[in-house]
Structures are given as C-alpha cells and as structure tokens.
Protein backbone atom coordinates (compact mmCIF):
# COMPACT_ATOMS: atom_id res chain seq x y z
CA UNK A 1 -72.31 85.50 -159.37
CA UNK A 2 -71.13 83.04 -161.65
CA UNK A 3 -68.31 83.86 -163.89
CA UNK A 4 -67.52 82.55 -167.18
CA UNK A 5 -64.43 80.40 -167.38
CA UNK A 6 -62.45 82.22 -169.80
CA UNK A 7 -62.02 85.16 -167.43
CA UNK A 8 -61.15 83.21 -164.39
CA UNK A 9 -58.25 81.85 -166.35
CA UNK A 10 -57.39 85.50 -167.41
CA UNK A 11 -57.55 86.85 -163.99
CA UNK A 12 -55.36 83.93 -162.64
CA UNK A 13 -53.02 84.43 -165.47
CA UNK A 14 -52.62 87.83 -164.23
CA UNK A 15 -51.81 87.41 -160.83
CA UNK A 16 -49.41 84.52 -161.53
CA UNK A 17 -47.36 87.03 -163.78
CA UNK A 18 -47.79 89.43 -161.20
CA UNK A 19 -46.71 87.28 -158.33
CA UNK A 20 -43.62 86.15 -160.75
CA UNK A 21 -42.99 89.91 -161.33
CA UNK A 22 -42.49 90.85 -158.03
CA UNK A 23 -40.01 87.77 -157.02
CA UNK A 24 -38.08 88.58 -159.85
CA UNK A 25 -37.56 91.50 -158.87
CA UNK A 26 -37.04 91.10 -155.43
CA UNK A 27 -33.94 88.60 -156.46
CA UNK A 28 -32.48 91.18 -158.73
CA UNK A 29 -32.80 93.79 -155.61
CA UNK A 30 -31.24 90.65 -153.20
CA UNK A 31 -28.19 89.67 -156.26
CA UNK A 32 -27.48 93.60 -156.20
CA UNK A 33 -27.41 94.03 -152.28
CA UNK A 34 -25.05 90.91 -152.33
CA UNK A 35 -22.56 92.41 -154.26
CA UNK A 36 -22.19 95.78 -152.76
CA UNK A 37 -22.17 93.63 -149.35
CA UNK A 38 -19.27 91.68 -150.74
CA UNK A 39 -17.03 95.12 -152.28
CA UNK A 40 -15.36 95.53 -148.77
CA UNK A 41 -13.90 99.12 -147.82
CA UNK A 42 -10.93 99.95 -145.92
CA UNK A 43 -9.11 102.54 -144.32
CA UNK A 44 -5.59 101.68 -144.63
CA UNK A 45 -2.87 103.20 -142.66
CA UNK A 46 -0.26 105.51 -144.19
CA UNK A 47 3.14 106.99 -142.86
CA UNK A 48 4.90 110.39 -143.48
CA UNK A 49 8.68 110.48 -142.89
CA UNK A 50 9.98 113.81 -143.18
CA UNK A 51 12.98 116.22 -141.13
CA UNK A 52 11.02 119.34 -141.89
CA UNK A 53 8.05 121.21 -141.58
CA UNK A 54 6.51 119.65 -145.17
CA UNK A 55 2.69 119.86 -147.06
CA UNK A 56 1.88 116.72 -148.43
CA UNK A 57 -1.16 116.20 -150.95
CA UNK A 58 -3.76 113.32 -150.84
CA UNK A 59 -6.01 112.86 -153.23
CA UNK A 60 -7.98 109.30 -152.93
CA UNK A 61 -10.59 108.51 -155.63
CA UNK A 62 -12.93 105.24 -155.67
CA UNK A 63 -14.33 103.65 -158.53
CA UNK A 64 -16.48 100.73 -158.03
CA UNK A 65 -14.15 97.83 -156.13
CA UNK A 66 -10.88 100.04 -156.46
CA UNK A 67 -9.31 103.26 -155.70
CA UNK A 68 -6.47 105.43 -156.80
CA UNK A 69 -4.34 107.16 -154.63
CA UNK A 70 -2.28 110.52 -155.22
CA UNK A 71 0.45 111.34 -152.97
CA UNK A 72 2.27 114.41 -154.04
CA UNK A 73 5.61 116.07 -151.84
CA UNK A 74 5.08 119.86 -151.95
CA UNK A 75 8.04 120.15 -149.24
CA UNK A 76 11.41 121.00 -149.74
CA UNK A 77 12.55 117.83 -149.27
CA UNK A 78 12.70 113.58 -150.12
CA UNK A 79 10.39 112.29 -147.81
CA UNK A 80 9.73 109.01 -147.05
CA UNK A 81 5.93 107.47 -147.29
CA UNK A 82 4.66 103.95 -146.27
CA UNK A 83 1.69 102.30 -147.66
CA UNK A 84 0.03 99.15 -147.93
CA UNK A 85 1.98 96.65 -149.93
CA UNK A 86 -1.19 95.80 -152.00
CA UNK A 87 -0.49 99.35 -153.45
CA UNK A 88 0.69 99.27 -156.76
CA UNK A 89 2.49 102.12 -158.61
CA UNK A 90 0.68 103.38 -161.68
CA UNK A 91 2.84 106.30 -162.35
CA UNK A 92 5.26 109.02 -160.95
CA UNK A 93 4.23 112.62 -162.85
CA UNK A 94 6.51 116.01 -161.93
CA UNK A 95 9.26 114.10 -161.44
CA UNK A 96 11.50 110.54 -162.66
CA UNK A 97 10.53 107.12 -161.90
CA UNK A 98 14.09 106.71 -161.11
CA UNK A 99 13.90 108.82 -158.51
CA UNK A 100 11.17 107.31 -156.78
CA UNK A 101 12.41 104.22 -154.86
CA UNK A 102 10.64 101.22 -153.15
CA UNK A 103 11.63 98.93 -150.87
CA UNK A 104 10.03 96.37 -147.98
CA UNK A 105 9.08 98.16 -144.71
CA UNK A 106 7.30 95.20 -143.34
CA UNK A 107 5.93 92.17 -144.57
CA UNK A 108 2.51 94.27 -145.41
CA UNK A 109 3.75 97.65 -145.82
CA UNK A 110 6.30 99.32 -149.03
CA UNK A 111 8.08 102.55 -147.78
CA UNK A 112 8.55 104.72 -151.20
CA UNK A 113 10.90 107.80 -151.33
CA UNK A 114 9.26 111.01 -152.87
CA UNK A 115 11.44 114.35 -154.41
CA UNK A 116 10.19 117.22 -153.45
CA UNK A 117 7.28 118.57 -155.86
CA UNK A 118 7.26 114.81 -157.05
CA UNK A 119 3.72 113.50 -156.94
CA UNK A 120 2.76 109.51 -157.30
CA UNK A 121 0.30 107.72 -158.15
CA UNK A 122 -1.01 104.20 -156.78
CA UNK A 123 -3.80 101.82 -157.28
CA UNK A 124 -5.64 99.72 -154.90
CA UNK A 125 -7.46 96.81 -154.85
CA UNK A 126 -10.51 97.83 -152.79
CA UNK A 127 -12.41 101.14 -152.76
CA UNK A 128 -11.04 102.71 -149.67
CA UNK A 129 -13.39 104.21 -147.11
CA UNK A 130 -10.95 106.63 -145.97
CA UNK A 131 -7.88 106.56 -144.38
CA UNK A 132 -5.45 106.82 -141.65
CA UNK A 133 -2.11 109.16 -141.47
CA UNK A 134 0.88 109.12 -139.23
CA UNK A 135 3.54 111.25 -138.87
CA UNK A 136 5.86 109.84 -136.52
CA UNK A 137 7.94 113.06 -136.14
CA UNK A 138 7.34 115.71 -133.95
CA UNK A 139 7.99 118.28 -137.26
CA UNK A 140 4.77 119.76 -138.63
CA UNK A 141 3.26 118.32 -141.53
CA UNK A 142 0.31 119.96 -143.03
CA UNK A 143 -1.94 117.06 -144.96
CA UNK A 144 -4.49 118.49 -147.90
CA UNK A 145 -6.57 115.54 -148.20
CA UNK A 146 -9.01 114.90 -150.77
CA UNK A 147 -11.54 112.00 -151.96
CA UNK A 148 -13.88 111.80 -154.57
CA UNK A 149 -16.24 108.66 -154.86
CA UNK A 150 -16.79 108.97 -159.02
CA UNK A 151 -19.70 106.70 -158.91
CA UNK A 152 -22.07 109.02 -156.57
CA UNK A 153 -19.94 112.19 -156.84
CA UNK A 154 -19.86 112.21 -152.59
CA UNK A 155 -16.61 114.40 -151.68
CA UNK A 156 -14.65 114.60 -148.64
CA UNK A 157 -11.78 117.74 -148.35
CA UNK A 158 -9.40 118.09 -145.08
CA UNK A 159 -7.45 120.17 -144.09
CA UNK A 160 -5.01 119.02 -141.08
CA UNK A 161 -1.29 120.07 -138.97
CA UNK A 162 -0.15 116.62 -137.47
CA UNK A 163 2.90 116.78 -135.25
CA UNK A 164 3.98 113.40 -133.75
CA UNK A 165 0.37 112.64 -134.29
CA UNK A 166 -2.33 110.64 -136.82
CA UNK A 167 -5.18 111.55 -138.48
CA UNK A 168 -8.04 109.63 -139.70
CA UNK A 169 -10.08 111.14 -143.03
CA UNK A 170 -13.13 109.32 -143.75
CA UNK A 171 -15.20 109.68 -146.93
C-alpha cells in the first residue's frame, strides 16, 4: 500500500524527534554520572590523645562535595586530636576559641587541643565516606560516632571502646 507523502514525512519527523529525544537524554544521564564519578570520597584518618579513660563525640555530615565534622571532648580532660590538614575550623561552641589551639603535626596532618566539654567544628573539602580513628594509648576511649548524608538522609550511628586500637566507621 501506497502512502501519501505528507504522512511519510510526518512519521519520519516523528522518529527523528524521537531518536533525538532519547540521545539527549542519554547525555544528560552520562554528564550526571560524570560528575558524581568525579566528587571523590574519603575516609581520612583521625587521632585521639588523651591520659584518661575519655568519651569523645563524632558527628560527620556530607553535603554534596563537602562535609562537616563535629568533634566534641565529653572527658574530663584537654585532649589532643589530629586531623587532616585540609580541615578547616568553622567554629569552637561550649567553649573559647582561645582555648582551642592548632599547630603542625605533620606536613598533612594539624593536631588541635580540645577543653573538656569543648566541642569543634571543621569543614572539609570532600564528602567523606567514613572514617578512621586511632587512639594510640592503651586508656579507654569510648567514640559515639555519627553521620548523616543530608542529600539522601542515609545514617550511620557507632558505638565503640578503643584501647591502643583504631576503628574504622563507614557511612
């Protein structure tokens, strides 16, 4: 059968938009696997330094391609925490700035001093994926750890004792 030319053109017309359609959107589904391919996560390591039996608080949230990072003392002492050196302070709360001191562990690493009930607040660069604790000392340290990823709501809560150990809390 015959058809008449005006509907051959239609029905290409059609399928050309369709076949356009569907390459579109197959290179907005490519441009947006791309870029969560190129947001890398890490798992940083971090240190406790303490002379007692201490309870530190982590709380890690992510937000697209960065994170922020709680660490509050609830022992009764200063104790001393190293973290990445990428890690930048965004504020000290239940306690003084003044009192919270930084200096160079290592070319890569900061070592901050915390008061007891002092709690502080960083901000890295790249969402983290979890992370890895070290307590060095033999003394018990209890580590509350928390992370919330506020783009899909996905939570992660531990609950550890380290002694002269590590711990690694993924998300």
């Amino acid at each position: 059968m015959h058809q008449p030319p005006g509907i051959r053109q239609a029905a290409v017309a059609v399928a050309s938009f369709l076949v356009l359609a569907f390459i579109g959107f197959t290179l907005l589904r490519a441009k947006s696997l791309q870029a969560a391919l190129a947001t890398k996560s890490t798992s940083p390591a971090v240190t406790i330094d303490h002379t007692k039996p201490i309870q530190v608080t982590i709380a890690v949230g992510n937000l697209g391609s960065k994170s922020v990072v709680d660490v509050q003392n609830k022992g009764s002492e200063t104790i001393g925490v190293t973290v990445p050196a990428s890690w930048k302070q965004r504020e000290v709360r239940l306690g003084t700035v003044a009192d919270v001191l930084s200096k160079p562990a290592s070319p890569a690493h900061t070592r901050w001093t915390i008061p007891k009930g002092t709690i502080i607040s960083f901000e890295a660069d790249t969402p983290l994926a979890g992370m890895h604790v070290l307590n060095p000392s033999r003394i018990a340290l209890h580590i509350a750890y928390r992370q919330l990823n506020l783009q899909t709501d996905a939570a992660h809560e531990d609950d550890v004792l380290l002694s002269g150990t590590a711990a690694t809390f993924p998300l």
